[in-house]
N, C-alpha and C. Protein backbone atom coordinates (compact mmCIF):
# COMPACT_ATOMS: atom_id res chain seq x y z
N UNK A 1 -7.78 -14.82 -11.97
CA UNK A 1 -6.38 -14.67 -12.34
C UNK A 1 -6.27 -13.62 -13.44
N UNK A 2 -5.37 -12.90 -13.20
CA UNK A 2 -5.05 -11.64 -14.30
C UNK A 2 -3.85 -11.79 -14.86
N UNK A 3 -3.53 -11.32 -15.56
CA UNK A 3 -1.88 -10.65 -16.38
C UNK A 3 -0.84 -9.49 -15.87
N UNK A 4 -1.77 -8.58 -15.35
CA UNK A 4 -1.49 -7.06 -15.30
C UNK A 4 -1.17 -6.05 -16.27
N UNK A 5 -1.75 -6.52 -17.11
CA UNK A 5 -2.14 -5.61 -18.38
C UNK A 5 -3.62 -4.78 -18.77
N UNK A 6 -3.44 -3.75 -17.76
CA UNK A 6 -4.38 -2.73 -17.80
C UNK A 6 -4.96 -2.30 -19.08
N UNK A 7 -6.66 -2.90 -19.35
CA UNK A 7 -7.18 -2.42 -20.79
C UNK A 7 -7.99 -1.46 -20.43
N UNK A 8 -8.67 -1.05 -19.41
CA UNK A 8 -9.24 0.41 -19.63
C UNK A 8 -9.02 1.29 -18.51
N UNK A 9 -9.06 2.71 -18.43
CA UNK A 9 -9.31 3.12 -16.98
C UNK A 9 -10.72 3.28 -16.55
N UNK A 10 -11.42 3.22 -15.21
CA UNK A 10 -12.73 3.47 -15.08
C UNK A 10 -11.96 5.28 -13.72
N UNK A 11 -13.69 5.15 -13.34
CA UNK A 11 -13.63 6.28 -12.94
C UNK A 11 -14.66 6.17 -11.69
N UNK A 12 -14.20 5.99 -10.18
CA UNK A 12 -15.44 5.66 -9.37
C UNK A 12 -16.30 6.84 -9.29
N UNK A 13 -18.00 6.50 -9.46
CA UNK A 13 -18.75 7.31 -9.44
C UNK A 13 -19.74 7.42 -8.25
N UNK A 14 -19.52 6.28 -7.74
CA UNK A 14 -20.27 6.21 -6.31
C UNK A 14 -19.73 5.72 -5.28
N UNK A 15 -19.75 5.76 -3.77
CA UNK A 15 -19.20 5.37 -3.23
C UNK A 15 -20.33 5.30 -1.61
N UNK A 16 -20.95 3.83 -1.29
CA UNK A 16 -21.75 3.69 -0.77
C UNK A 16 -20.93 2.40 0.57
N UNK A 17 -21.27 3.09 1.87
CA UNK A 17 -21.33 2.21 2.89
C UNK A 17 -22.08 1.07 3.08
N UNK A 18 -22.01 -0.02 3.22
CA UNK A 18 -22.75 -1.08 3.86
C UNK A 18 -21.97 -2.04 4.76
N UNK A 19 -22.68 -3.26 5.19
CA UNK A 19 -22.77 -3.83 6.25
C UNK A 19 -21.99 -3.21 7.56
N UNK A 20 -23.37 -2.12 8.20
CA UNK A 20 -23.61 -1.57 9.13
C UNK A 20 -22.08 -0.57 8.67
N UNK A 21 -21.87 -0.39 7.95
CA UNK A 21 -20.84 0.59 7.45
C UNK A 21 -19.32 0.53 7.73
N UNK A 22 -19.21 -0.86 7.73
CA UNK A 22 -17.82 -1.31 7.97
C UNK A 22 -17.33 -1.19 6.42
N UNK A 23 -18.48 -2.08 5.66
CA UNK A 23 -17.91 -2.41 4.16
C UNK A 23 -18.36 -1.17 3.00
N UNK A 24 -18.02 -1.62 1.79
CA UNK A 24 -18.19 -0.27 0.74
C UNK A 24 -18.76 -1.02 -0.75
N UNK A 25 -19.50 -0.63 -1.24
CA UNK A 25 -20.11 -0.67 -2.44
C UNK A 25 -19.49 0.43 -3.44
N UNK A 26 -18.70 0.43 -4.33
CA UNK A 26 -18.35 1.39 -5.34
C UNK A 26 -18.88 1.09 -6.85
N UNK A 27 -19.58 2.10 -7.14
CA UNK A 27 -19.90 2.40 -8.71
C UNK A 27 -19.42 2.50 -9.38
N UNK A 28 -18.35 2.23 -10.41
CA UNK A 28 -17.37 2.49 -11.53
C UNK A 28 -17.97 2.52 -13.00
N UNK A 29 -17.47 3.73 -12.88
CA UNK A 29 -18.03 3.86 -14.42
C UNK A 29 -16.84 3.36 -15.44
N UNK A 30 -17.04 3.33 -16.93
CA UNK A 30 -15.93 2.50 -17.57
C UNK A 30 -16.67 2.56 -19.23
N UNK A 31 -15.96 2.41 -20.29
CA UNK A 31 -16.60 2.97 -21.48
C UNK A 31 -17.02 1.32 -21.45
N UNK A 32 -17.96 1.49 -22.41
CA UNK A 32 -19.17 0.28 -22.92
C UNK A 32 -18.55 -1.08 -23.67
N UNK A 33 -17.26 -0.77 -23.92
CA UNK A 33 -16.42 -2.01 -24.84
C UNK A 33 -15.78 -2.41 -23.47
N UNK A 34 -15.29 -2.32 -22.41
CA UNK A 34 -14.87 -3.17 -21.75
C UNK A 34 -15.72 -3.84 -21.08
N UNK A 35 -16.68 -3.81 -21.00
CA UNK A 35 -18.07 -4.74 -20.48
C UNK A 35 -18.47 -5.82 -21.35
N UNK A 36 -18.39 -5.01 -22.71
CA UNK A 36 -19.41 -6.07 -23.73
C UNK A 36 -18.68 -7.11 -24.60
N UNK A 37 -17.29 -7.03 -24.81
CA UNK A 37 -16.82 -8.11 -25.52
C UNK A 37 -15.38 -8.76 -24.62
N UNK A 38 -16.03 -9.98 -24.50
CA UNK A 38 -16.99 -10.90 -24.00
C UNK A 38 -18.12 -10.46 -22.82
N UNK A 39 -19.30 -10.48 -23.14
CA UNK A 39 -19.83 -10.12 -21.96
C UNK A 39 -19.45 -10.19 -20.53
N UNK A 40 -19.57 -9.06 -19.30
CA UNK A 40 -19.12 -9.27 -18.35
C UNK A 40 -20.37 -9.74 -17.92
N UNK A 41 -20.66 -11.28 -16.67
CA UNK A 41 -21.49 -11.74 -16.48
C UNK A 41 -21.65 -11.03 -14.59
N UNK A 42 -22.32 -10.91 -14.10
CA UNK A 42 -22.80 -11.02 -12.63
C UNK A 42 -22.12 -12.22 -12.16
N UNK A 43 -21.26 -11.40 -10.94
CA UNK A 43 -20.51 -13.02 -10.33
C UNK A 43 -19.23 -13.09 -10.71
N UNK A 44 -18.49 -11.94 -11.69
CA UNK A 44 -17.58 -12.31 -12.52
C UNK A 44 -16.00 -11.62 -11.73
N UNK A 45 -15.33 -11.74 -12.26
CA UNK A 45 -14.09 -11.05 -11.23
C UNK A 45 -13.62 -10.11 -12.42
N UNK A 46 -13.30 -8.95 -11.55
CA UNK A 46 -12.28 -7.76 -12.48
C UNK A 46 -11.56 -7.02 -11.39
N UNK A 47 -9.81 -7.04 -11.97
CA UNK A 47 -9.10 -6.57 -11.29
C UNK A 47 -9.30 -4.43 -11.27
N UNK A 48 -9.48 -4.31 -10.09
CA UNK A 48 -9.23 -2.80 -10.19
C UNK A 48 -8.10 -2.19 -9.31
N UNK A 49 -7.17 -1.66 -9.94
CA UNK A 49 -6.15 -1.26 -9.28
C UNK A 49 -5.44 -2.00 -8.38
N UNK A 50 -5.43 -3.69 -8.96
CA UNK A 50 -4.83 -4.48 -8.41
C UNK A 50 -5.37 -5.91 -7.32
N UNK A 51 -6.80 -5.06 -7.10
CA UNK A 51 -7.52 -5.99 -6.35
C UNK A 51 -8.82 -6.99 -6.82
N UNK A 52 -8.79 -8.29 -7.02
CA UNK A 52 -9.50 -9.06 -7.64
C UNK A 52 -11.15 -9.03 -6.79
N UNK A 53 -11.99 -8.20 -7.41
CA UNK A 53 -13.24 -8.06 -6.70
C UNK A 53 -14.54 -8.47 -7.75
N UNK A 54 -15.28 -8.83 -6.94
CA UNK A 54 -16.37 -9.50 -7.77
C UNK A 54 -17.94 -8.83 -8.37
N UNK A 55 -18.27 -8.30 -9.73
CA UNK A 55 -19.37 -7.38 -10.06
C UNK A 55 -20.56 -7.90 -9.59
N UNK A 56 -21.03 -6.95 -8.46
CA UNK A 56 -22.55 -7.59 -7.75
C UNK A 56 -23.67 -6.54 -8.79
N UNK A 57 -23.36 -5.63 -9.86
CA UNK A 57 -24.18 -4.76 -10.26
C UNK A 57 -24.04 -4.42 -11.31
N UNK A 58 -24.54 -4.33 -13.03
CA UNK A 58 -24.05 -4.19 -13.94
C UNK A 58 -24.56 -3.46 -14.78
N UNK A 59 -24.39 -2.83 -15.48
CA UNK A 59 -25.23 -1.55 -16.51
C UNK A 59 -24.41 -1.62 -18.01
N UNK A 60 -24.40 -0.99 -18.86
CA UNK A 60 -23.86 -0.61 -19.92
C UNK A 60 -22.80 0.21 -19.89
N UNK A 61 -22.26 1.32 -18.77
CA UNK A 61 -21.28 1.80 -18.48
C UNK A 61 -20.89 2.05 -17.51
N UNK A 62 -21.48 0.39 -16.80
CA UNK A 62 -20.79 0.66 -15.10
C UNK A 62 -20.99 -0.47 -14.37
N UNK A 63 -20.25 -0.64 -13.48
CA UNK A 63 -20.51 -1.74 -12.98
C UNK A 63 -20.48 -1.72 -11.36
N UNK A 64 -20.81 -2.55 -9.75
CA UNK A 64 -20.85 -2.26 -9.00
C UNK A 64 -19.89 -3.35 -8.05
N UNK A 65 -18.95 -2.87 -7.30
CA UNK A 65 -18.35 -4.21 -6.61
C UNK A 65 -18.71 -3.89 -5.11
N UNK A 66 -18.34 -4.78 -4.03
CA UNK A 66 -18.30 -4.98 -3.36
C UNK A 66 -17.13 -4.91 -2.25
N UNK A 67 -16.86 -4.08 -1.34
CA UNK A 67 -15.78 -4.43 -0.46
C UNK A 67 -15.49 -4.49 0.71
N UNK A 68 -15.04 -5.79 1.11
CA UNK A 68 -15.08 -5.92 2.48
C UNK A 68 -14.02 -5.04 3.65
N UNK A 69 -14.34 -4.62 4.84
CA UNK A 69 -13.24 -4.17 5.79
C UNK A 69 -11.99 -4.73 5.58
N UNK A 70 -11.97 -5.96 5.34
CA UNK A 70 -10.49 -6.06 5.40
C UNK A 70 -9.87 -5.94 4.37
N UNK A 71 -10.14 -5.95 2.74
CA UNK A 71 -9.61 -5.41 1.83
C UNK A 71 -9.47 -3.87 1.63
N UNK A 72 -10.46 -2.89 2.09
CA UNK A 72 -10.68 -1.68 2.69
C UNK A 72 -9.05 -1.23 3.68
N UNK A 73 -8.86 -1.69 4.69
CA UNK A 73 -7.91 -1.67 5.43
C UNK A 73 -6.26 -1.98 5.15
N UNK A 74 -6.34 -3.19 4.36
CA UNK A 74 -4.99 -3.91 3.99
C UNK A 74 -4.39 -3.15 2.58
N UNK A 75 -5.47 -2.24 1.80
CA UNK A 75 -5.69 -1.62 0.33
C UNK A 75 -5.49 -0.18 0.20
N UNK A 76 -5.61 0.41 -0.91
CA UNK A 76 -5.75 1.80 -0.87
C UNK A 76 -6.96 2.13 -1.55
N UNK A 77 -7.83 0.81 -1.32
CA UNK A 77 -9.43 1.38 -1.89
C UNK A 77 -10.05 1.94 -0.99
N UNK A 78 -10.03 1.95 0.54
CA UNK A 78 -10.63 3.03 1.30
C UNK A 78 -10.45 4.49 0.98
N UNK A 79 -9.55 4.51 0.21
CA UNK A 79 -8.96 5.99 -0.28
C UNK A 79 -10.20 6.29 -1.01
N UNK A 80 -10.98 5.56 -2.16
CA UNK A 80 -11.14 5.72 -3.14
C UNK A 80 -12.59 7.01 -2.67
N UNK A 81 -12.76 8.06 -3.46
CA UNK A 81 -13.92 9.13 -3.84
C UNK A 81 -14.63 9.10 -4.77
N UNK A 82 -15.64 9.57 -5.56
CA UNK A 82 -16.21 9.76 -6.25
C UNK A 82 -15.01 10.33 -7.43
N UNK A 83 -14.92 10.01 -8.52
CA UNK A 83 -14.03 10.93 -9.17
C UNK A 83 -12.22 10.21 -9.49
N UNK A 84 -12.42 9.23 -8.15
CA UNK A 84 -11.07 8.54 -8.15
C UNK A 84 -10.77 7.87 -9.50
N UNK A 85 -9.61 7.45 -10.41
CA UNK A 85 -8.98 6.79 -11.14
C UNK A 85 -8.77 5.31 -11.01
N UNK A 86 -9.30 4.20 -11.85
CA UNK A 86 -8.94 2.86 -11.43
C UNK A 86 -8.26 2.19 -12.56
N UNK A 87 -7.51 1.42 -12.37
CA UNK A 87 -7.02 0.75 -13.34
C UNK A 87 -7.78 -0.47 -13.37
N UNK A 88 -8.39 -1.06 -14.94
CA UNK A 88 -9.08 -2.48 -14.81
C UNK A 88 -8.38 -3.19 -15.88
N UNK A 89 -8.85 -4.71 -15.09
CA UNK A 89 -8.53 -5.82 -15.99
C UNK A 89 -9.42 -6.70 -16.19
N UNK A 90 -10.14 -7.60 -16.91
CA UNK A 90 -10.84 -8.42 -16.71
C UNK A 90 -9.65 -9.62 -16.56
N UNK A 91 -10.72 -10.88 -16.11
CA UNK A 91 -10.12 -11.49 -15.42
C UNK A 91 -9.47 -12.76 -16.71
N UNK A 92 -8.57 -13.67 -16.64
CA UNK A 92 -8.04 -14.05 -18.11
C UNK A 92 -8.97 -14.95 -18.01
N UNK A 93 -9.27 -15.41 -19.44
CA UNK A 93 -9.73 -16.83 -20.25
C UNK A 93 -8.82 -17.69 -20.64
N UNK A 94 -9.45 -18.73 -20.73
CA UNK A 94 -8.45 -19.77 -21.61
C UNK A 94 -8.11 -19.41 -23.18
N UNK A 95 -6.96 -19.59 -23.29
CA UNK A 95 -6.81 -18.95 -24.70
C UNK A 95 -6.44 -17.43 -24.68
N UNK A 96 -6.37 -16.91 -23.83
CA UNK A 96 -5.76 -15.20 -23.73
C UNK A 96 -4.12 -15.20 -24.04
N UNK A 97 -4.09 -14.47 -23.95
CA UNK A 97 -2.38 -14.00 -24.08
C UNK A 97 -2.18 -13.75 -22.99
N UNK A 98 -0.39 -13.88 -22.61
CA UNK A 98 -0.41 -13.51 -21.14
C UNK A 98 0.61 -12.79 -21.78
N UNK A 99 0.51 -11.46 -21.90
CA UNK A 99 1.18 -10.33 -21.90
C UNK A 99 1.98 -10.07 -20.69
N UNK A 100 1.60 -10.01 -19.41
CA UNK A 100 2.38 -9.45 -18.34
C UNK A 100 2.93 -10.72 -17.08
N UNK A 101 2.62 -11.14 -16.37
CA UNK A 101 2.64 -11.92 -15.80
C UNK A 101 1.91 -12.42 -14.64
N UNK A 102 1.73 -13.68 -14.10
CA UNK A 102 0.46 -14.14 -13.30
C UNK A 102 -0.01 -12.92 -11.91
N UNK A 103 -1.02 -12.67 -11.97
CA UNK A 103 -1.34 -11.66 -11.04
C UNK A 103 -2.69 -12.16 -10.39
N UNK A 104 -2.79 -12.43 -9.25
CA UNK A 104 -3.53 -13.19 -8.60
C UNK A 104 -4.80 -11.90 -8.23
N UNK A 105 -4.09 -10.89 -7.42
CA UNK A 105 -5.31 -9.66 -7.64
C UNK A 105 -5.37 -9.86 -5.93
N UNK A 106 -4.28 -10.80 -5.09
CA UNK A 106 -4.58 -10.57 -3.67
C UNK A 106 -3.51 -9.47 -3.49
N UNK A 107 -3.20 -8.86 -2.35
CA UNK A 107 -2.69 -7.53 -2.41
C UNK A 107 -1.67 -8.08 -1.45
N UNK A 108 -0.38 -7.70 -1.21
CA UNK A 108 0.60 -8.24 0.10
C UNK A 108 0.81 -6.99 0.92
N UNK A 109 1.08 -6.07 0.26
CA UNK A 109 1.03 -4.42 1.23
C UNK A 109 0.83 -3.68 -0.04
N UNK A 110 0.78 -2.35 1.50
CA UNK A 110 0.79 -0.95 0.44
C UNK A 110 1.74 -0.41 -0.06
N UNK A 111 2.39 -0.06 -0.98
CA UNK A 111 3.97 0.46 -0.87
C UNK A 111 3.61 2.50 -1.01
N UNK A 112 4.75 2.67 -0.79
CA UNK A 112 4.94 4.21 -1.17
C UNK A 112 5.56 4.61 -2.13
N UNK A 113 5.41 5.44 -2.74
CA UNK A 113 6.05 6.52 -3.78
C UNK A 113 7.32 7.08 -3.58
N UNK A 114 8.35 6.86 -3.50
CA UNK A 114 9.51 7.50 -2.71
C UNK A 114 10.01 8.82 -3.80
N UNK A 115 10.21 8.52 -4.92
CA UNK A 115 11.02 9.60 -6.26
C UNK A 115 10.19 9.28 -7.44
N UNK A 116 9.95 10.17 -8.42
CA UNK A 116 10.19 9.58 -9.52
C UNK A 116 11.30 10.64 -10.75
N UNK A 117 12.14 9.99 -11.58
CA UNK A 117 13.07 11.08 -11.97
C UNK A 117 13.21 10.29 -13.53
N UNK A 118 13.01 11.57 -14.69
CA UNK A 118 13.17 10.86 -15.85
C UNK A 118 14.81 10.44 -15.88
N UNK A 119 14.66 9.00 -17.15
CA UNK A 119 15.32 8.66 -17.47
C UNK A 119 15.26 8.16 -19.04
N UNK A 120 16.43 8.65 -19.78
CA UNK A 120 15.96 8.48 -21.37
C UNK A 120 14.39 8.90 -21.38
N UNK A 121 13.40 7.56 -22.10
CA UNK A 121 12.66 7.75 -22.50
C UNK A 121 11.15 7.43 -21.52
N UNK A 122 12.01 7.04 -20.81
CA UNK A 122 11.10 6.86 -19.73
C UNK A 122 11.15 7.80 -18.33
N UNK A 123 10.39 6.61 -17.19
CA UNK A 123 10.32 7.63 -15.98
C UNK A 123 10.83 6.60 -14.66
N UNK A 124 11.94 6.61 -14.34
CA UNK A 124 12.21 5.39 -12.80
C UNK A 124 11.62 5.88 -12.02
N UNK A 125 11.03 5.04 -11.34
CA UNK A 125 10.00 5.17 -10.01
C UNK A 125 9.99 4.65 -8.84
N UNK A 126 10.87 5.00 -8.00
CA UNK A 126 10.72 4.23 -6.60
C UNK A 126 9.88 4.22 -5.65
N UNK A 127 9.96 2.68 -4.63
CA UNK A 127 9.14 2.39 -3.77
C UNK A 127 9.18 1.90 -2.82
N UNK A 128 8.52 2.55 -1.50
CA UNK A 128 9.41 1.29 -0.56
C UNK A 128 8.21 0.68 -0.68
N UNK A 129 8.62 -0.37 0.08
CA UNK A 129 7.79 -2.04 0.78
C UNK A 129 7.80 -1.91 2.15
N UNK A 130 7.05 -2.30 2.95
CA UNK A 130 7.15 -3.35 4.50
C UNK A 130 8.28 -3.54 4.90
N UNK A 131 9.03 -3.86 5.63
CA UNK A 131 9.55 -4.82 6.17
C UNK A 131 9.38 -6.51 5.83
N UNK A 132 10.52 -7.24 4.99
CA UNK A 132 10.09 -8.40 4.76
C UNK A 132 9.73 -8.67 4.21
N UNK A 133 9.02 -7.86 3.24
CA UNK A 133 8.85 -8.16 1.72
C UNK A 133 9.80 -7.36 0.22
N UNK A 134 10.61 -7.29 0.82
CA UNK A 134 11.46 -6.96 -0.14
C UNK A 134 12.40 -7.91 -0.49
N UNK A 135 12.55 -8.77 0.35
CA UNK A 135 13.40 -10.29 -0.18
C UNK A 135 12.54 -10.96 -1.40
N UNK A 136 11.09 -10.41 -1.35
CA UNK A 136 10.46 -11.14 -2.42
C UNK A 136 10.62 -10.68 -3.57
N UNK A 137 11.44 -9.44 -3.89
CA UNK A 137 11.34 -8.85 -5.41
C UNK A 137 12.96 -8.83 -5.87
N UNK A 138 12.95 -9.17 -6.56
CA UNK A 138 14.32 -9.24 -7.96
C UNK A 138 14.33 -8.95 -9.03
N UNK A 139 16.05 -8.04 -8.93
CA UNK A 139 16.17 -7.49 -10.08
C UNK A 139 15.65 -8.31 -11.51
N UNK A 140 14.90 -7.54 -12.77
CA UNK A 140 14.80 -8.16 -13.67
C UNK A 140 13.76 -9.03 -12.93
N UNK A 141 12.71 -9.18 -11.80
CA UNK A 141 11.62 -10.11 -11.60
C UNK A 141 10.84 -8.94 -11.79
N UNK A 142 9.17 -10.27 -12.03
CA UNK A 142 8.24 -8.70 -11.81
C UNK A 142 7.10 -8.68 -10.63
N UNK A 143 6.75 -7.22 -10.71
CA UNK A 143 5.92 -7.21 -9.49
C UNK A 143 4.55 -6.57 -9.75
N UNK A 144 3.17 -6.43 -9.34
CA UNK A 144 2.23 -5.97 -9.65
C UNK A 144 1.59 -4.67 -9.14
N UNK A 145 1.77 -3.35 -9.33
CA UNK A 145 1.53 -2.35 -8.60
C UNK A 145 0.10 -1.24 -9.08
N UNK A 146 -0.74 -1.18 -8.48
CA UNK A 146 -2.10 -1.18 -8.71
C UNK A 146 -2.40 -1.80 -9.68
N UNK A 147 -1.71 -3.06 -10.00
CA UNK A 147 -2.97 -3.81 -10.80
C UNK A 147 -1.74 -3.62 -12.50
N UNK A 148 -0.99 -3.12 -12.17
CA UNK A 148 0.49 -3.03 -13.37
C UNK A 148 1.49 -4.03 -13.32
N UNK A 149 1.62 -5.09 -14.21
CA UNK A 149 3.16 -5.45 -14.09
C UNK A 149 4.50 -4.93 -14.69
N UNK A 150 5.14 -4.73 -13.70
CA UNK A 150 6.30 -3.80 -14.12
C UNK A 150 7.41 -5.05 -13.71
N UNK A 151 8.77 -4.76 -14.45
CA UNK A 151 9.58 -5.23 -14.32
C UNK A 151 10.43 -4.94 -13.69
N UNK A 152 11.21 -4.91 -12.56
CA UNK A 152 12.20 -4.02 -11.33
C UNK A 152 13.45 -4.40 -11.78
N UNK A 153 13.69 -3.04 -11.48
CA UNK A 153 15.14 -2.28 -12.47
C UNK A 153 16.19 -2.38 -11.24
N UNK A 154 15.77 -2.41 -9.91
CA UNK A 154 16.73 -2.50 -9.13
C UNK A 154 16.37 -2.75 -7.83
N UNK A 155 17.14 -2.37 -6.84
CA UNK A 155 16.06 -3.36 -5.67
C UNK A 155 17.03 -2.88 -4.42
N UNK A 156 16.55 -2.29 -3.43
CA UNK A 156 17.28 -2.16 -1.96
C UNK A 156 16.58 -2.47 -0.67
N UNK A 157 17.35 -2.60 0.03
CA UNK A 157 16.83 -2.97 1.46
C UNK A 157 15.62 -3.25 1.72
N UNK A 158 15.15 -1.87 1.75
CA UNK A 158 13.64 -1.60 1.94
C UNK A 158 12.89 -1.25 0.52
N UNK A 159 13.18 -1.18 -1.10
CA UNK A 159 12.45 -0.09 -1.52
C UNK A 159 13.14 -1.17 -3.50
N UNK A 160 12.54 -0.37 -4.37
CA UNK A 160 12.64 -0.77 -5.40
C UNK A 160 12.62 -0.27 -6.43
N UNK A 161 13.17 -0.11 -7.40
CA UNK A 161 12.48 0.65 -9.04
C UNK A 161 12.28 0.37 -10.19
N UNK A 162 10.85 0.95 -10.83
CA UNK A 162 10.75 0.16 -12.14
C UNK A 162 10.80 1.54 -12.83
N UNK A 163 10.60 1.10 -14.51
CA UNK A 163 10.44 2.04 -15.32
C UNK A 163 9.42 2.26 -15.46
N UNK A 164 8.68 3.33 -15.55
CA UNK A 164 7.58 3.29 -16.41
C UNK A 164 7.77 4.42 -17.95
N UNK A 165 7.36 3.84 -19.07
CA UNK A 165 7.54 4.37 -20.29
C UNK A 165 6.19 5.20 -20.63
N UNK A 166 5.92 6.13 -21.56
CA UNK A 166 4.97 6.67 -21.98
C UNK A 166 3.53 5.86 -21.86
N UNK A 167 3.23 5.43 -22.77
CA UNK A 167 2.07 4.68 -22.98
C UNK A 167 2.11 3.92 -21.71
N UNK A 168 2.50 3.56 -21.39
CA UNK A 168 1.88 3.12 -19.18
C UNK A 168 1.31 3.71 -19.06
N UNK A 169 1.98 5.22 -19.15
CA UNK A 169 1.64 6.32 -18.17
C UNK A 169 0.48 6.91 -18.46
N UNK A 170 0.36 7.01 -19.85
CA UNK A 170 -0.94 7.46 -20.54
C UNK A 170 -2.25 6.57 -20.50
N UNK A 171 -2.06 4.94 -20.53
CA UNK A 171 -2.92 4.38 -20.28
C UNK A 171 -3.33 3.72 -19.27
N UNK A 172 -2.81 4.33 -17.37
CA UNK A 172 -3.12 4.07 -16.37
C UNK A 172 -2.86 5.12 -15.38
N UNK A 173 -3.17 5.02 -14.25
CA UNK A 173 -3.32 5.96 -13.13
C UNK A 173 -1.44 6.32 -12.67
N UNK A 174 -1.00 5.88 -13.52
CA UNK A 174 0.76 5.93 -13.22
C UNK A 174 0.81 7.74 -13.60
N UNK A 175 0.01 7.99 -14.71
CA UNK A 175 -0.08 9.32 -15.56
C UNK A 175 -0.16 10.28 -14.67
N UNK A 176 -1.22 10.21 -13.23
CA UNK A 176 -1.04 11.26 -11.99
C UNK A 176 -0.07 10.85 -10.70
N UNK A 177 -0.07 9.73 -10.51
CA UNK A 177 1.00 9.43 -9.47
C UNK A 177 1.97 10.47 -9.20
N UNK A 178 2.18 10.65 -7.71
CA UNK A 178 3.09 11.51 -7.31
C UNK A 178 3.66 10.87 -6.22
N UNK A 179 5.12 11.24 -6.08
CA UNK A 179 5.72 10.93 -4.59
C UNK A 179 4.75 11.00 -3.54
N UNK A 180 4.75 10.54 -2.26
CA UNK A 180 3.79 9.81 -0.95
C UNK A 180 2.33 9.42 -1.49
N UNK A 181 2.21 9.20 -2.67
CA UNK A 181 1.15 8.24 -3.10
C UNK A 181 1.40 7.17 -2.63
N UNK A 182 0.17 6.20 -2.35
CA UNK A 182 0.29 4.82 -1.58
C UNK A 182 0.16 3.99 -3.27
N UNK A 183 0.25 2.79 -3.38
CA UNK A 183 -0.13 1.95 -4.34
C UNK A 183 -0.23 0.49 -3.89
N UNK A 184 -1.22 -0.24 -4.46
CA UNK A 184 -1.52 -1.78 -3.99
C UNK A 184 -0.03 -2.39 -4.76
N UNK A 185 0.53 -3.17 -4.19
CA UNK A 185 1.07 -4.12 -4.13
C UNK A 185 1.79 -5.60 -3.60
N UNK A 186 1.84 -6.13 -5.33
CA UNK A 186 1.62 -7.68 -5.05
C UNK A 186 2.65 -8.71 -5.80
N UNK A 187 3.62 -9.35 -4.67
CA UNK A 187 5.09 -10.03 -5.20
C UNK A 187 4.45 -10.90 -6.37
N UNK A 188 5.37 -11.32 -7.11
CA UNK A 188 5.24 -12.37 -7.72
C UNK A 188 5.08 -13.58 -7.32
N UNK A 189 4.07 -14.34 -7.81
CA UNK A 189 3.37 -15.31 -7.19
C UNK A 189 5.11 -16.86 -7.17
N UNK A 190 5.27 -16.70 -8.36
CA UNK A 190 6.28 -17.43 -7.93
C UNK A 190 7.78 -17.60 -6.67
N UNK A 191 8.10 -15.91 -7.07
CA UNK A 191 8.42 -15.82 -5.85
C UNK A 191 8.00 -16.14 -4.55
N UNK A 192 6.92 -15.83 -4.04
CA UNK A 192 6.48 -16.01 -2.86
C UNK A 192 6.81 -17.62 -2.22
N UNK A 193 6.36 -18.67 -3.71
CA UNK A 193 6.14 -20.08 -3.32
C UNK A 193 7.59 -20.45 -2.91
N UNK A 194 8.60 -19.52 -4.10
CA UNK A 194 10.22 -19.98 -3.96
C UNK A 194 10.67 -19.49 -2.32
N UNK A 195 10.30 -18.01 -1.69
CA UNK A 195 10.79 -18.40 -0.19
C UNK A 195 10.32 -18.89 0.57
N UNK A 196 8.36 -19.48 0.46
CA UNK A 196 8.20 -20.59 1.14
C UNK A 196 8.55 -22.31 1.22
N UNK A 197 8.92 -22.04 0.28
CA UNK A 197 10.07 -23.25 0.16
C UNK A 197 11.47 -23.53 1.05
N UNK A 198 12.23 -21.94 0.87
CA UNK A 198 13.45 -21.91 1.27
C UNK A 198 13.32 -22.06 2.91
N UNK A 199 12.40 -21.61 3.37
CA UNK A 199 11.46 -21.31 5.20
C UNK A 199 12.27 -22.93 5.11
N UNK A 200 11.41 -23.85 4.95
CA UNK A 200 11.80 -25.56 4.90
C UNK A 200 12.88 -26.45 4.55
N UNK A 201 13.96 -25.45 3.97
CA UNK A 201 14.69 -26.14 3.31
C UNK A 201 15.83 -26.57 4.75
């Protein structure tokens, strides 16, 4: 379980095929304080760019995950190169702060980049969704987009917008984002339970 409060960026440095080359092994490099306090253990979960994956490999400034075809497919980590940008989180403790809000780290779709156009001091950013998952997001609710919780400023049919302010932008992969960029995203967990509810009502 995460927050979506992005504390470092890493930087994938490897990018290795396995099982019979369906799945992917990625190398991420990452400075030496987000590993070591609290130690990251083998076995442990860290969100990258939204997706809750588990460190099979660990060093002093890097660590190695694991990924299966179908997170590969449903994600925009098949995208990922040598060189790519990640946003990380470790995963919360008891006793953390919850700065952003519950972020599970499973992914529901990919969305797109539709605009982004300053505003005041910030930057609005639209997005569409799927089909069908846009009943899940509300104005003033929040939503998790590579691994960011943002708060949505407004909300249509198909598509949505948040702000993003300086320091986001500077301290995550929001800083290169461009229109027809893909991004992981993931409704709010409460939401989701509230229209599986309504399905029954």
């Amino acid at each position: 379980m995460f927050t979506g409060i992005v504390t470092a960026l890493g930087t994938v440095r490897e990018v290795q095929p396995i099982g019979q080359g369906h799945d992917m092994r990625v190398l991420i490099g990452v400075a030496p304080a987000f590993l070591a306090e609290p130690a990251t253990a083998l076995g442990g979960s860290i969100c990258c760019s939204g997706v809750c994956l588990t460190v099979v490999r660990l060093g002093a400034e890097e660590f190695a995950v694991d990924i299966s075809a179908e997170s590969l497919a449903r994600t925009t980590l098949g995208g990922w190169r040598a060189g790519s940008r990640v946003n990380l989180e470790r995963s919360l403790r008891m006793g953390d702060e919850l700065g952003g809000h519950i972020v599970a780290g499973h992914i529901d779709a990919v969305a797109e980049v539709l605009e982004a156009a300053p505003e005041n001091a910030s930057v609005r950013w639209r997005f569409r969704v799927p089909d069908g998952l846009a009943r899940h997001v509300a104005s003033k609710g929040s939503v998790a987009l590579d691994g960011v919780s943002l708060t949505v400023n407004e909300v249509g049919p198909d598509s949505f917008g948040v702000n993003i302010i300086p320091h986001t932008a500077a301290h995550t992969t929001f800083g290169t984002l461009q229109p027809g960029d893909r991004v992981n995203f993931e409704v709010d967990t409460l939401a989701r339970y509230v229209a599986r509810l309504v399905e029954f009502r």
